[in-house]
Protein backbone atom coordinates (compact mmCIF):
# COMPACT_ATOMS: atom_id res chain seq x y z
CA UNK A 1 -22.87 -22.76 -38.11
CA UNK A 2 -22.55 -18.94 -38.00
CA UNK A 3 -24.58 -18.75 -34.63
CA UNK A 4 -22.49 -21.63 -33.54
CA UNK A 5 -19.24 -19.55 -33.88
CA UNK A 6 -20.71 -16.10 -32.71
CA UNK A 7 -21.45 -18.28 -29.42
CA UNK A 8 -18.08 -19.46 -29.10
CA UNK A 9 -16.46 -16.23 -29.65
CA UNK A 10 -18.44 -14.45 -27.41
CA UNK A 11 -17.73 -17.23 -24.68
CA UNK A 12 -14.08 -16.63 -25.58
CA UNK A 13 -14.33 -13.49 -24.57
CA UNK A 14 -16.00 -13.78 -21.82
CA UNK A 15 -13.56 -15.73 -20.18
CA UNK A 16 -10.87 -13.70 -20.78
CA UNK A 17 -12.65 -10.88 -19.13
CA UNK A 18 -13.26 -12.98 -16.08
CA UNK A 19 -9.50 -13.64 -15.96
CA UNK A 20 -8.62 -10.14 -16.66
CA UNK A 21 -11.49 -9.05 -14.09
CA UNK A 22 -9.48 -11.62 -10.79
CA UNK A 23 -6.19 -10.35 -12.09
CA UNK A 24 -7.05 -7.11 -11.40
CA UNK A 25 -8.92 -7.84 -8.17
CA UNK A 26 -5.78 -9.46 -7.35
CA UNK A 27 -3.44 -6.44 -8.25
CA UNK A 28 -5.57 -3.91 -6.37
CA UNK A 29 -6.07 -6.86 -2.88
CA UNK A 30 -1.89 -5.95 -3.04
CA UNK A 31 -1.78 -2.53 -3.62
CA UNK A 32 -4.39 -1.77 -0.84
CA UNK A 33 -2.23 -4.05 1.33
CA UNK A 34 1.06 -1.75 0.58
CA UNK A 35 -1.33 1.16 0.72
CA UNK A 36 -1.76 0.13 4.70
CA UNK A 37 2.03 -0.89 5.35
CA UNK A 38 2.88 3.13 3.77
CA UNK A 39 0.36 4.40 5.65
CA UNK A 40 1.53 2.60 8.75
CA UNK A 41 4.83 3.70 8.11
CA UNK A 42 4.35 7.08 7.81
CA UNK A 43 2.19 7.11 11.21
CA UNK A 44 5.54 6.16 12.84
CA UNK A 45 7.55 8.57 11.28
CA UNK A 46 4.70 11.18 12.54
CA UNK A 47 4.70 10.39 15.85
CA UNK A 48 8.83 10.30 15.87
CA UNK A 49 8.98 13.68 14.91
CA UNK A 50 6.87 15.08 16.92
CA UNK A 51 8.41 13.22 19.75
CA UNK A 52 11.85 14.84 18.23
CA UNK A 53 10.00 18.30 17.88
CA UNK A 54 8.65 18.11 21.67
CA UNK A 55 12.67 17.24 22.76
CA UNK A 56 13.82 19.90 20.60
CA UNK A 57 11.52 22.52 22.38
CA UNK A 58 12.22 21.36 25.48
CA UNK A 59 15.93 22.03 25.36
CA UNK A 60 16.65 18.78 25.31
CA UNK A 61 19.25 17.62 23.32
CA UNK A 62 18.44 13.91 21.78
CA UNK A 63 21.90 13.11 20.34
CA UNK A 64 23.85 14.64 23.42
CA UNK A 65 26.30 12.39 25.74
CA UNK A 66 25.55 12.91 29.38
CA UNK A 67 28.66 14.11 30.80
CA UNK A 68 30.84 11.92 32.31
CA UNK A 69 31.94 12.31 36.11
């Protein structure tokens, strides 16, 4: 019986890991997905300031009205 019970605890246990092992899969699957959306994100924000920076040297002004006639 003592074999029996070592068996079945060490089955236990292995099926917790394998749960532990897909929730984890699982948790890092979403954080690489956020990962890309940041990273995607920040891209834009790049290339807006350098689009701001290029205006800026240029003299031209990216908030100004045109004047009216």
């Amino acid at each position: 019986m003592m074999h029996e019970d070592r068996l079945v605890e060490i089955e236990t246990r292995i099926a917790f890991q394998e749960d532990l092992l897909q929730e984890l899969n699982k948790t890092i699957y979403e954080q690489q997905k956020k990962i890309a959306r940041l990273e995607a994100i920040c891209n834009s924000l790049i290339d807006h300031v350098k689009d701001l920076s290029e205006a800026a040297a240029e003299g031209v002004a990216t908030n100004e009205r045109p004047p009216h006639y």
